[in-house]
N, C-alpha and C. Protein backbone atom coordinates (compact mmCIF):
# COMPACT_ATOMS: atom_id res chain seq x y z
N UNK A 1 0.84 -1.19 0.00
CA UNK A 1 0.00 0.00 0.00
C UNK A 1 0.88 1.24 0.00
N UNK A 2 0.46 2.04 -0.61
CA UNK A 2 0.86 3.01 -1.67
C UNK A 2 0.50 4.33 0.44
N UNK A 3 2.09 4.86 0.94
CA UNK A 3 2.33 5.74 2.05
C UNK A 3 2.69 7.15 2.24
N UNK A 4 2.09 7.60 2.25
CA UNK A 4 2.66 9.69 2.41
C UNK A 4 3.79 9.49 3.71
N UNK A 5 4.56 10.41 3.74
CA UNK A 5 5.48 10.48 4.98
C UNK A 5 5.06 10.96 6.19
N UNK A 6 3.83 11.14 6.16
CA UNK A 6 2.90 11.06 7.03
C UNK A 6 2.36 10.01 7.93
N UNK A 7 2.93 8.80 7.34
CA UNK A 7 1.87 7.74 7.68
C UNK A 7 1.76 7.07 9.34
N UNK A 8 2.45 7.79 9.94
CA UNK A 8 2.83 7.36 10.85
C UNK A 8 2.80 8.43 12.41
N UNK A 9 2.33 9.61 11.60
CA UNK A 9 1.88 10.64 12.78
C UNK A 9 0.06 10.56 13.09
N UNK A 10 0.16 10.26 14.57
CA UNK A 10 -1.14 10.39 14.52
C UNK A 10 -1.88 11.99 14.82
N UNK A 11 -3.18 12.02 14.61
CA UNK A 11 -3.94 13.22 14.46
C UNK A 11 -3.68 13.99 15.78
N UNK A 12 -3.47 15.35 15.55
CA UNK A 12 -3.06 16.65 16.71
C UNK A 12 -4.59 16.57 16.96
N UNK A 13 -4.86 16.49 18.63
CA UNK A 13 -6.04 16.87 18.61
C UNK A 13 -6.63 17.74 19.82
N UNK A 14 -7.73 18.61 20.37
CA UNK A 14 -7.38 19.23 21.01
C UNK A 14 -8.50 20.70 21.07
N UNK A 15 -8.31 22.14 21.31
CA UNK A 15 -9.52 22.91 20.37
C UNK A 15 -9.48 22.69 19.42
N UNK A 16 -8.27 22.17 18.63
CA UNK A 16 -8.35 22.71 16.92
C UNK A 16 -8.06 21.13 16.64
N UNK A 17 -7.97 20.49 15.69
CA UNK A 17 -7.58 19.22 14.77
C UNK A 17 -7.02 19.10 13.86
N UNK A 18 -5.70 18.38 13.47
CA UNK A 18 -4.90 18.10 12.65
C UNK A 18 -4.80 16.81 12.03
N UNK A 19 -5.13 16.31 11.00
CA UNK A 19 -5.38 15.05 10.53
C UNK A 19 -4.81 14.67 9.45
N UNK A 20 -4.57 13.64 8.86
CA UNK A 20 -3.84 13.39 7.04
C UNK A 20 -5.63 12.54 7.24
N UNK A 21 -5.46 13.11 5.71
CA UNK A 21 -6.90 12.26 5.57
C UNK A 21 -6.31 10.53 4.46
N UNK A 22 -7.47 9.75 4.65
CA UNK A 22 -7.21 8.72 3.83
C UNK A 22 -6.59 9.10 2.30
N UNK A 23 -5.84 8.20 1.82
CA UNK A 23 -5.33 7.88 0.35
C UNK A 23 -6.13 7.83 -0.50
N UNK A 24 -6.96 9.28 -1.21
CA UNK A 24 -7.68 9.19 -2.18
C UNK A 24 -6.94 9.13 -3.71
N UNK A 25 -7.94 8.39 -5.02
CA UNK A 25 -7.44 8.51 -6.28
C UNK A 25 -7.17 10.18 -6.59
N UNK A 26 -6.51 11.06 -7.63
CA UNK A 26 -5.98 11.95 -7.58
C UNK A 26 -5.81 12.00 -9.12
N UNK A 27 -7.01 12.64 -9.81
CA UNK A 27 -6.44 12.70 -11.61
C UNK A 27 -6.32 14.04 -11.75
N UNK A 28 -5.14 14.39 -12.34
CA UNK A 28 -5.07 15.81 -12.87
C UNK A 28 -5.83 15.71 -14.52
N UNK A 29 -6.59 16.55 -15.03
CA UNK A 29 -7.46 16.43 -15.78
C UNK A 29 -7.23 17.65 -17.29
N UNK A 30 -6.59 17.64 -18.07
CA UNK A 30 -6.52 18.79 -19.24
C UNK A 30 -7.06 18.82 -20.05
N UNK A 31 -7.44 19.63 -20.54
CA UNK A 31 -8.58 19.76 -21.59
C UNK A 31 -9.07 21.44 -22.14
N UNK A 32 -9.94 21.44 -23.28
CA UNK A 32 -10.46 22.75 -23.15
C UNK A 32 -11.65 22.63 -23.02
N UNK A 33 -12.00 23.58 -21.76
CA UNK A 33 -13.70 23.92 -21.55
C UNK A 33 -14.14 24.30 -22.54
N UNK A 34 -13.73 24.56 -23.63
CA UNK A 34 -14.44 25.73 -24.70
C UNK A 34 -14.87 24.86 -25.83
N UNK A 35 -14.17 23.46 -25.63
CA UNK A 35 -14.61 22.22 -26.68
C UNK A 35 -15.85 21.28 -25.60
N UNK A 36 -17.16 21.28 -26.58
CA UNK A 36 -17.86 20.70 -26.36
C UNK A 36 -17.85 19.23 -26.40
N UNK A 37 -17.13 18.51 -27.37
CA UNK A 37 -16.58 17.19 -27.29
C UNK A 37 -15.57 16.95 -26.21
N UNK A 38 -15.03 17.82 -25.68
CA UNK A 38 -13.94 17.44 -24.43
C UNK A 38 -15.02 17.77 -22.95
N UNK A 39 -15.70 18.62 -22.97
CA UNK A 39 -16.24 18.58 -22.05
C UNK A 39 -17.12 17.72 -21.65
N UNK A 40 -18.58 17.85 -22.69
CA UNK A 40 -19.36 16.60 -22.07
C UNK A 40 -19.03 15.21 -21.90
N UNK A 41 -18.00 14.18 -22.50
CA UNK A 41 -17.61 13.09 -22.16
C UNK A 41 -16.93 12.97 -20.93
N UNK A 42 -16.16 14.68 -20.19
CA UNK A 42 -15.43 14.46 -19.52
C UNK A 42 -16.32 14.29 -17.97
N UNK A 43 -17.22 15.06 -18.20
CA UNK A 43 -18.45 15.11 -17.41
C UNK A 43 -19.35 13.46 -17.38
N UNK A 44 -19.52 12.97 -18.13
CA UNK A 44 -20.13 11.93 -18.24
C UNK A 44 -18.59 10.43 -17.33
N UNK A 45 -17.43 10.71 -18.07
CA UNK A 45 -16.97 9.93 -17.29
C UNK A 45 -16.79 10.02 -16.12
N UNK A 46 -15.98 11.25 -15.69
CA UNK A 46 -15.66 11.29 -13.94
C UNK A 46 -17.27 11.96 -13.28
N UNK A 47 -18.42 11.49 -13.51
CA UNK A 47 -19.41 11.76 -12.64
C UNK A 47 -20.43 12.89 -12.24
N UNK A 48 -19.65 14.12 -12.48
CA UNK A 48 -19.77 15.58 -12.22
C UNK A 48 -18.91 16.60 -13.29
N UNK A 49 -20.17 17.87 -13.16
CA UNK A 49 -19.64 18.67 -14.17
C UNK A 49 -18.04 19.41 -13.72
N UNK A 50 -17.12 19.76 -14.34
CA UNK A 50 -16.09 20.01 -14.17
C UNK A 50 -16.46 21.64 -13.76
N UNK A 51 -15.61 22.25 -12.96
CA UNK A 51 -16.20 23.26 -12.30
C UNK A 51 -15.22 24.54 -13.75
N UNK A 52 -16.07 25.58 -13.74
CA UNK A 52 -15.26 26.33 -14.92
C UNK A 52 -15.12 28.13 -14.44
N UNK A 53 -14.98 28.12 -13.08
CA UNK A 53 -14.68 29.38 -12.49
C UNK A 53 -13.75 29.23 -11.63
N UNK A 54 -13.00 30.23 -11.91
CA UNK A 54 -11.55 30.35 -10.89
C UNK A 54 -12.08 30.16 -9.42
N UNK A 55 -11.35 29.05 -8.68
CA UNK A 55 -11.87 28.71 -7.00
C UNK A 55 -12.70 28.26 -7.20
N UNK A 56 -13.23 27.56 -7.73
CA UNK A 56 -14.37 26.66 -7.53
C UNK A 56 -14.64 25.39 -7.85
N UNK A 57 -15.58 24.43 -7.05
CA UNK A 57 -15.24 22.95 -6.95
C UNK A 57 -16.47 22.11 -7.46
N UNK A 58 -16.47 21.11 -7.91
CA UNK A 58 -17.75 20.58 -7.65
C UNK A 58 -17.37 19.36 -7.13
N UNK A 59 -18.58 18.49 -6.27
CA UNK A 59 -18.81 17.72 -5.57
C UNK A 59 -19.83 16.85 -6.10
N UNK A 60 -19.90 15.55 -5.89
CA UNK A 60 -20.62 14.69 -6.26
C UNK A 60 -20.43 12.96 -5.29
N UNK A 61 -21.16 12.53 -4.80
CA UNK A 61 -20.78 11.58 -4.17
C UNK A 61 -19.35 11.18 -3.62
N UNK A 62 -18.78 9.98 -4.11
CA UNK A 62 -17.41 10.49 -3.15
C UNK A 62 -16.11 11.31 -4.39
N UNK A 63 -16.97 12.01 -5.00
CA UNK A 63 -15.69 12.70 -5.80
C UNK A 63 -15.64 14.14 -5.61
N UNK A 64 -14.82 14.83 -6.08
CA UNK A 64 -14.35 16.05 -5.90
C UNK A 64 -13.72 16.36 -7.38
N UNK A 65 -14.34 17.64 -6.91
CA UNK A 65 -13.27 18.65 -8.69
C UNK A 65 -12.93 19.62 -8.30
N UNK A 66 -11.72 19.74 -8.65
CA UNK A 66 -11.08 21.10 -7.96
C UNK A 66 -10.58 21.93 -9.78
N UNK A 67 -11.19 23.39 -9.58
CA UNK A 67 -10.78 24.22 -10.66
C UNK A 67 -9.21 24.71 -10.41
N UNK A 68 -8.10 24.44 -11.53
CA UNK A 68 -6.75 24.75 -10.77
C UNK A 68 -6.74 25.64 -12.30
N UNK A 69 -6.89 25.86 -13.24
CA UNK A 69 -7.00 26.88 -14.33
C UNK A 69 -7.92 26.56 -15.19
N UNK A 70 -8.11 27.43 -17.01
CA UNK A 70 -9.14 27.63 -17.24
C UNK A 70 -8.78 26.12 -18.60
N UNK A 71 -7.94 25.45 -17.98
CA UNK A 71 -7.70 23.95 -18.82
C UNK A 71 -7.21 22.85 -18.26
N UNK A 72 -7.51 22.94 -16.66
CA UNK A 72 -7.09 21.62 -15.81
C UNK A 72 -7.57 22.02 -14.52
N UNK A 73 -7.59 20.59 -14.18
CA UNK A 73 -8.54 20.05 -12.94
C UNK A 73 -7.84 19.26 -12.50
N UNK A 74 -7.98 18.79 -11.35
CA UNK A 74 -7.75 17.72 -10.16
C UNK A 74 -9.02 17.28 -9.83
N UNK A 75 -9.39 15.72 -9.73
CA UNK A 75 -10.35 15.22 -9.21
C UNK A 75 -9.88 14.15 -8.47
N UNK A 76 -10.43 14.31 -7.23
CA UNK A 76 -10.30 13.59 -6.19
C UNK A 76 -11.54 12.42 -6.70
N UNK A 77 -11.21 11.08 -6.50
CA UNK A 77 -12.17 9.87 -6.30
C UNK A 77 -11.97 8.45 -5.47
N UNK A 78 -12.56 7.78 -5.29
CA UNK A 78 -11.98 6.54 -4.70
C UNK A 78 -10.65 6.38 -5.12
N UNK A 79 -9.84 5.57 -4.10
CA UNK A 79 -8.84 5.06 -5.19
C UNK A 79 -8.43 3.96 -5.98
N UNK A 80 -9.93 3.24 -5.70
CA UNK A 80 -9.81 1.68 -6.46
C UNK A 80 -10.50 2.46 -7.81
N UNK A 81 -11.10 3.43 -8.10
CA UNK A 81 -11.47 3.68 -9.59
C UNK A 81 -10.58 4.44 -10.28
N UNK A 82 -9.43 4.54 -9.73
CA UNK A 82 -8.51 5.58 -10.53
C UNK A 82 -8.48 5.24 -11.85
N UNK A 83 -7.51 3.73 -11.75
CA UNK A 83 -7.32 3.38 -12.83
C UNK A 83 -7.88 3.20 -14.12
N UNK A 84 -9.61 2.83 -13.62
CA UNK A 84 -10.30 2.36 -14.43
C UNK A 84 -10.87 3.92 -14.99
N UNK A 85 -11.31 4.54 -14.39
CA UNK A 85 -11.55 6.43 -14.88
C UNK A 85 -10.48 7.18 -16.09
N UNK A 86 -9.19 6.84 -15.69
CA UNK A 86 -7.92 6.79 -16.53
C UNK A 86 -8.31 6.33 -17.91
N UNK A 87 -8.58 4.43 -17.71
CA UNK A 87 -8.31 4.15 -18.90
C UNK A 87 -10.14 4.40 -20.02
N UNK A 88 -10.99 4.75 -19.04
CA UNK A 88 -12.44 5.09 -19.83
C UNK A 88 -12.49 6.64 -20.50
N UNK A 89 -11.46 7.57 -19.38
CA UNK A 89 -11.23 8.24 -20.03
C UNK A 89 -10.08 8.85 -21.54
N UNK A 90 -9.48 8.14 -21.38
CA UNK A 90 -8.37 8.05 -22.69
C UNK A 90 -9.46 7.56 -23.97
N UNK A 91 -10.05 6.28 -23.70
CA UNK A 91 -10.76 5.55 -24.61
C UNK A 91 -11.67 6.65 -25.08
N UNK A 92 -12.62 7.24 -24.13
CA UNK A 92 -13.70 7.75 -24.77
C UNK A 92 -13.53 9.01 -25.58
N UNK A 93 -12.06 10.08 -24.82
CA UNK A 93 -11.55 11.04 -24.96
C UNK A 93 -10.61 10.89 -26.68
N UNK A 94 -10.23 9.78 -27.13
CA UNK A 94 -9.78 9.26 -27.78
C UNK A 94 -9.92 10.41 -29.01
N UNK A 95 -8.55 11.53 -29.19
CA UNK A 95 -8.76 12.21 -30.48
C UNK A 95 -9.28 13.35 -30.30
N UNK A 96 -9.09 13.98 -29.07
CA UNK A 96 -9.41 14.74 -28.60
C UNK A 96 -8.75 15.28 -27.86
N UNK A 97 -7.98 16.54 -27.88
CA UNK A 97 -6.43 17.40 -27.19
C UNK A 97 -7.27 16.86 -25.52
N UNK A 98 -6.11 16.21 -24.71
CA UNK A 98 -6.38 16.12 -23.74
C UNK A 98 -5.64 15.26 -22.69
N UNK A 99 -5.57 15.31 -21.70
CA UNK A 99 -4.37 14.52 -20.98
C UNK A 99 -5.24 14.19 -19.85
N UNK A 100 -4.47 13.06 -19.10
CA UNK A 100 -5.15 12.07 -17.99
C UNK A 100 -3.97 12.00 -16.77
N UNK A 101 -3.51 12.49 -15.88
CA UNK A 101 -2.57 12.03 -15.40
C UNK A 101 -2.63 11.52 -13.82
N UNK A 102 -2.40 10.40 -13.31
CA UNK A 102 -2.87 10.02 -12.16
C UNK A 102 -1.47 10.29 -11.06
N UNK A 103 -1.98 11.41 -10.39
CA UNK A 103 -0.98 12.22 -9.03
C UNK A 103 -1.46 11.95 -8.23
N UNK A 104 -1.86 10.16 -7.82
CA UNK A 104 -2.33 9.82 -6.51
C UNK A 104 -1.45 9.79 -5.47
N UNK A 105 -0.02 9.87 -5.63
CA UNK A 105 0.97 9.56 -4.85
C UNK A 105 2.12 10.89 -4.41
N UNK A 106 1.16 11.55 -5.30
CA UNK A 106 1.96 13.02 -5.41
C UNK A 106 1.46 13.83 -4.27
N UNK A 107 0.48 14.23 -3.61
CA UNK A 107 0.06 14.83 -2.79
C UNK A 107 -0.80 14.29 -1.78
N UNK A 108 -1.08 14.34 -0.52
CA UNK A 108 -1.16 14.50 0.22
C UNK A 108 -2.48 15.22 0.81
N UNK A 109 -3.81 15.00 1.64
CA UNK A 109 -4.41 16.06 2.17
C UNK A 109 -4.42 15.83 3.52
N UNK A 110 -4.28 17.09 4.46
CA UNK A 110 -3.96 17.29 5.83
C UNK A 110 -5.50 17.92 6.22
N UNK A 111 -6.30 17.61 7.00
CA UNK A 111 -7.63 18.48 7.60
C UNK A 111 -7.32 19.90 8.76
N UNK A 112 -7.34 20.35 9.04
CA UNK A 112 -7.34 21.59 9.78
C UNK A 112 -8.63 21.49 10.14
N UNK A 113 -9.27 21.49 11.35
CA UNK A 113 -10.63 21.96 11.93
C UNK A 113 -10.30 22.46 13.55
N UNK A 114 -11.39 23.41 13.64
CA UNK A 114 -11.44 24.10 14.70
C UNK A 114 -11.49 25.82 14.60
N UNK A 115 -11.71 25.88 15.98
CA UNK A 115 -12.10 27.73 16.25
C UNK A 115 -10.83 28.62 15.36
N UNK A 116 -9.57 28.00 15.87
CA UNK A 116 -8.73 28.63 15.24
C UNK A 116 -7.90 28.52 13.77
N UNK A 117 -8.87 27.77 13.14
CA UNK A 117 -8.03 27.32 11.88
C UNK A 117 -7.56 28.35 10.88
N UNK A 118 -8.84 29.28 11.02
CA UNK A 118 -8.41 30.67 9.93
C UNK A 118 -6.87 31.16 10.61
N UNK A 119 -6.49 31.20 11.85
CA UNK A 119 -5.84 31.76 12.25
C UNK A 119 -4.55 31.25 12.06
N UNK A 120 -4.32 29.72 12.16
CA UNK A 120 -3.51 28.91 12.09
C UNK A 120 -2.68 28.75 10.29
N UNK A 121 -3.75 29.03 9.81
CA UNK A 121 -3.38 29.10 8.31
C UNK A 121 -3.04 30.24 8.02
N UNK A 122 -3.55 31.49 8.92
CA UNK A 122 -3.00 32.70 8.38
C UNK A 122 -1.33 32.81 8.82
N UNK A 123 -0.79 32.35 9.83
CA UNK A 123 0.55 32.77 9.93
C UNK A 123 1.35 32.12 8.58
N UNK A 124 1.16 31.71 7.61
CA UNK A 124 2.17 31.25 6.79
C UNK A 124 1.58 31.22 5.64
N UNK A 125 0.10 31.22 5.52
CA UNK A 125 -0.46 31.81 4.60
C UNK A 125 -1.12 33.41 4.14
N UNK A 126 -1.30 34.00 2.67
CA UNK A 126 -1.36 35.11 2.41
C UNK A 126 -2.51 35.52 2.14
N UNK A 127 -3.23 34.11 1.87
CA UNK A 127 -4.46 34.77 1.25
C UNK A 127 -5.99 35.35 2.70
N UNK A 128 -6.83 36.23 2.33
CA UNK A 128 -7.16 36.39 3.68
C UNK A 128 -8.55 35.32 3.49
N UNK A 129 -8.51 34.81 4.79
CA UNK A 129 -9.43 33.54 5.07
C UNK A 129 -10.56 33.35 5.58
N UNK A 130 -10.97 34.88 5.74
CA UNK A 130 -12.10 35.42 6.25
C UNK A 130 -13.66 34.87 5.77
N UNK A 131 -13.90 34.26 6.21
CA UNK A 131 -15.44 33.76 4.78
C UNK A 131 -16.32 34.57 4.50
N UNK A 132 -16.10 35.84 4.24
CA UNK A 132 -16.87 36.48 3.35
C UNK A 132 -16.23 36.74 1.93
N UNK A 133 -14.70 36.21 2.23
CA UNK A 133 -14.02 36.09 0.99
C UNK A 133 -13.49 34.94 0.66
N UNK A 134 -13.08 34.38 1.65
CA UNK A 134 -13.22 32.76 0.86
C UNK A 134 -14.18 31.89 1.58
N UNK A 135 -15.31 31.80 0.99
CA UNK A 135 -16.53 31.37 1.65
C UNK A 135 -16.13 29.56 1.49
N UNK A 136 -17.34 29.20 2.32
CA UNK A 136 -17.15 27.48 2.04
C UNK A 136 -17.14 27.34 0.59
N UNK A 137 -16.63 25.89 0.49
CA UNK A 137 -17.14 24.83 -0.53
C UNK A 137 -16.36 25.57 -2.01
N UNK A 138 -15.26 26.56 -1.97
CA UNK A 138 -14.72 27.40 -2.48
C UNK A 138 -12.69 26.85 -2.43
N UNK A 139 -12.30 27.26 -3.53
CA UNK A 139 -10.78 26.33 -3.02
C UNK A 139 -10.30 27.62 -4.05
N UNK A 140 -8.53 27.53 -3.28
CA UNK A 140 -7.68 28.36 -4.21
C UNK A 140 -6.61 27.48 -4.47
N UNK A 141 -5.33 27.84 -5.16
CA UNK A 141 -4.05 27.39 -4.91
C UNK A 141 -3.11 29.06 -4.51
N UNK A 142 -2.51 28.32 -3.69
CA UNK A 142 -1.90 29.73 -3.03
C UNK A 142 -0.39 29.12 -2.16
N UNK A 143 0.48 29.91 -1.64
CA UNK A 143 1.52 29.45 -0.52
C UNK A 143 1.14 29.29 0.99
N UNK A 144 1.82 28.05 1.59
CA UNK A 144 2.06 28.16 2.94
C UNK A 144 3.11 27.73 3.19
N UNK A 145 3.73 29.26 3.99
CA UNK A 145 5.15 28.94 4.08
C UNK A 145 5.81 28.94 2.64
N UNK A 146 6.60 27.96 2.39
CA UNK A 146 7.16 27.53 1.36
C UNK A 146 6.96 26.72 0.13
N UNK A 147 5.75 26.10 0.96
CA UNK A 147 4.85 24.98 0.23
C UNK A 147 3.80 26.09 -0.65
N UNK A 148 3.44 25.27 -1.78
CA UNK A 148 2.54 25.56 -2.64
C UNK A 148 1.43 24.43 -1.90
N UNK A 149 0.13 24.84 -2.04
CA UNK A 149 -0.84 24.09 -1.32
C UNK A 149 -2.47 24.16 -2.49
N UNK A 150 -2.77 23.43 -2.08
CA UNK A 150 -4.61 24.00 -2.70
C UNK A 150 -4.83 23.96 -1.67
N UNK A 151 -5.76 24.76 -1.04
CA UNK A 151 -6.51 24.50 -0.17
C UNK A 151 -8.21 25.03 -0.50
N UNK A 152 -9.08 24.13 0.68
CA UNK A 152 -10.69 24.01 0.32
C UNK A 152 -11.31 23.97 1.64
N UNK A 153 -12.09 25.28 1.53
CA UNK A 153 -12.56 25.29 3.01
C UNK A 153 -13.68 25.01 2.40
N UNK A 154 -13.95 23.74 3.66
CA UNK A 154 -14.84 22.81 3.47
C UNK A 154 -16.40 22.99 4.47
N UNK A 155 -17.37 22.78 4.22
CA UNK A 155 -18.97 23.52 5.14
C UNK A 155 -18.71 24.72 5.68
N UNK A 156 -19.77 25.08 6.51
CA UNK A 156 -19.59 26.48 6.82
C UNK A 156 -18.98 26.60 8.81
N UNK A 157 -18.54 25.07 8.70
CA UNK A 157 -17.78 25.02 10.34
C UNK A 157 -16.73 25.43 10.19
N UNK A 158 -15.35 26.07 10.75
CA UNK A 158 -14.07 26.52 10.21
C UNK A 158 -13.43 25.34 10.23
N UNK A 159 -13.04 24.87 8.59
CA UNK A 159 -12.45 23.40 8.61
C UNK A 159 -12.03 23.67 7.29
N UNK A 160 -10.43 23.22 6.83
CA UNK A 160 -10.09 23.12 5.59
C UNK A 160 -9.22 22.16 5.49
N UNK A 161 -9.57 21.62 4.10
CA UNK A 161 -8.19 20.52 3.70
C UNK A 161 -7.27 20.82 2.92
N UNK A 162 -6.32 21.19 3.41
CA UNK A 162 -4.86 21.32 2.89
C UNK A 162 -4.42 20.04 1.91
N UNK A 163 -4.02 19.92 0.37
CA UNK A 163 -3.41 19.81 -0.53
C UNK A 163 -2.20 19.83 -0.44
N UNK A 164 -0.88 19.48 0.22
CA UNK A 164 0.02 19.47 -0.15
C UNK A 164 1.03 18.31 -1.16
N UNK A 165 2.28 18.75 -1.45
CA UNK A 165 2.78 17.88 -2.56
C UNK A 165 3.49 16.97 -1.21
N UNK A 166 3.94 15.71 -1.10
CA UNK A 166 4.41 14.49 -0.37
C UNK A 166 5.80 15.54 0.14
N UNK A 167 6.18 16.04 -0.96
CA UNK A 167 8.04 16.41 -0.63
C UNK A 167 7.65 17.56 0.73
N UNK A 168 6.44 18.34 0.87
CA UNK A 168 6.18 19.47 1.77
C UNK A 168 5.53 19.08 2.78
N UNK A 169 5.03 17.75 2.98
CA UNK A 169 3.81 17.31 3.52
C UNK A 169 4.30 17.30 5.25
N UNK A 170 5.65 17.42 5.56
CA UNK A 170 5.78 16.87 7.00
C UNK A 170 6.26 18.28 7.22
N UNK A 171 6.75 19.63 6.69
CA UNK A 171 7.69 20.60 6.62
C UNK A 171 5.41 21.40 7.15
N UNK A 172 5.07 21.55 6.48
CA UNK A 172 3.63 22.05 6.63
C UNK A 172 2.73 21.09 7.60
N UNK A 173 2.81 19.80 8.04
CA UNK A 173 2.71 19.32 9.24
C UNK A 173 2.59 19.92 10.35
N UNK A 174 4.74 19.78 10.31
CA UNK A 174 5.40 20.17 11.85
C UNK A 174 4.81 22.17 11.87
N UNK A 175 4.53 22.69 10.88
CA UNK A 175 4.41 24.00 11.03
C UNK A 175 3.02 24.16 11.96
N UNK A 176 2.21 23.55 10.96
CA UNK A 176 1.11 23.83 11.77
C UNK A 176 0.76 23.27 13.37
N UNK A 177 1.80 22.03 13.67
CA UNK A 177 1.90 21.51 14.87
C UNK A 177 2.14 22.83 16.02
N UNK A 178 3.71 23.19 15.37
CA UNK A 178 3.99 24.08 16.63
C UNK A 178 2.86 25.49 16.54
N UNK A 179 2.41 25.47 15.27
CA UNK A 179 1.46 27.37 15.55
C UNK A 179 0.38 26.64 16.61
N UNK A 180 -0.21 25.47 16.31
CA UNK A 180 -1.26 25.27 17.20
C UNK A 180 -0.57 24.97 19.05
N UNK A 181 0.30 24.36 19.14
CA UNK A 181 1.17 24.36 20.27
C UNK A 181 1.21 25.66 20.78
N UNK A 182 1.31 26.55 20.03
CA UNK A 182 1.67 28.60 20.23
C UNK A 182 0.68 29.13 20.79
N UNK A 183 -0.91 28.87 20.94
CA UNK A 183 -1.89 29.32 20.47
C UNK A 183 -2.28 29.36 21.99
């Protein structure tokens, strides 16, 4: 079984919560929204419409779409269907500008929940986290610290899942360990 360098810290827990979440499938997704043959098949295979506004996600049973520009996506899904999503999508996509690439092993998601999470993310992050500007159910890609991250604040409880790449995953860990230790 396929391990983040994570695998072995258990969850900070406490007012606030620190977690690695389970080993989800992970397709980075290219294409152009502006082609109707790339879109609707792409929609029909991975489940849900592909989201086509900057920060924004769609959701559908256990999958996820994350908007990362205005010609690629990340979709989170099981990870026993990766493969098979991969190869239905090549087939169906077949002849059509477009790429499939499976970064299940590439990143990493960490949970943040609690009173202080806006706060916890703000020392090393830039963007402001306030939810009247980054409301739920809403995701960016942005820095923490050093790390490049997506992050997705998730319902309207203060809770987000951090995106990081495996190589940043324990460096953005231990960070957020000691800010919550600080607090």
């Amino acid at each position: 079984m396929t391990t983040s360098p994570l695998w072995d810290r258990a969850p900070v827990s406490g007012k606030n919560t620190l977690s690695e979440q389970s080993l989800c499938g992970k397709i980075n997704i290219r294409g152009s929204a502006n082609n109707g043959r790339f879109l609707k098949p792409a929609e029909q295979i991975f489940g849900l419409g592909l989201p086509l506004e900057p920060n924004t996600l769609a959701r559908s049973g256990s999958s996820t779409c994350y908007w990362l520009g205005p010609d690629e996506w990340l979709l989170h899904c099981p990870i026993e269907e990766t493969s098979s999503l991969i190869e239905s999508g090549r087939s169906r996509l077949s002849g059509i500008h477009h790429a499939l690439v499976d970064v299940s092993d590439y990143y990493t998601v960490l949970r943040l929940e609690g009173p202080d999470s806006e706060v916890l993310l703000a020392k090393a992050c830039p963007l402001d986290l306030h939810h009247t500007l980054f409301p739920a159910e809403t995701c960016a890609q942005t820095r923490f610290g050093n790390a490049s991250i997506l992050l997705d604040r998730r319902g309207k409880a203060p809770f987000f899942d951090i995106q990081v790449r495996w190589s940043y995953a324990e460096y953005v860990w231990n960070y957020l360990v000691r800010a919550m230790k600080a607090l």
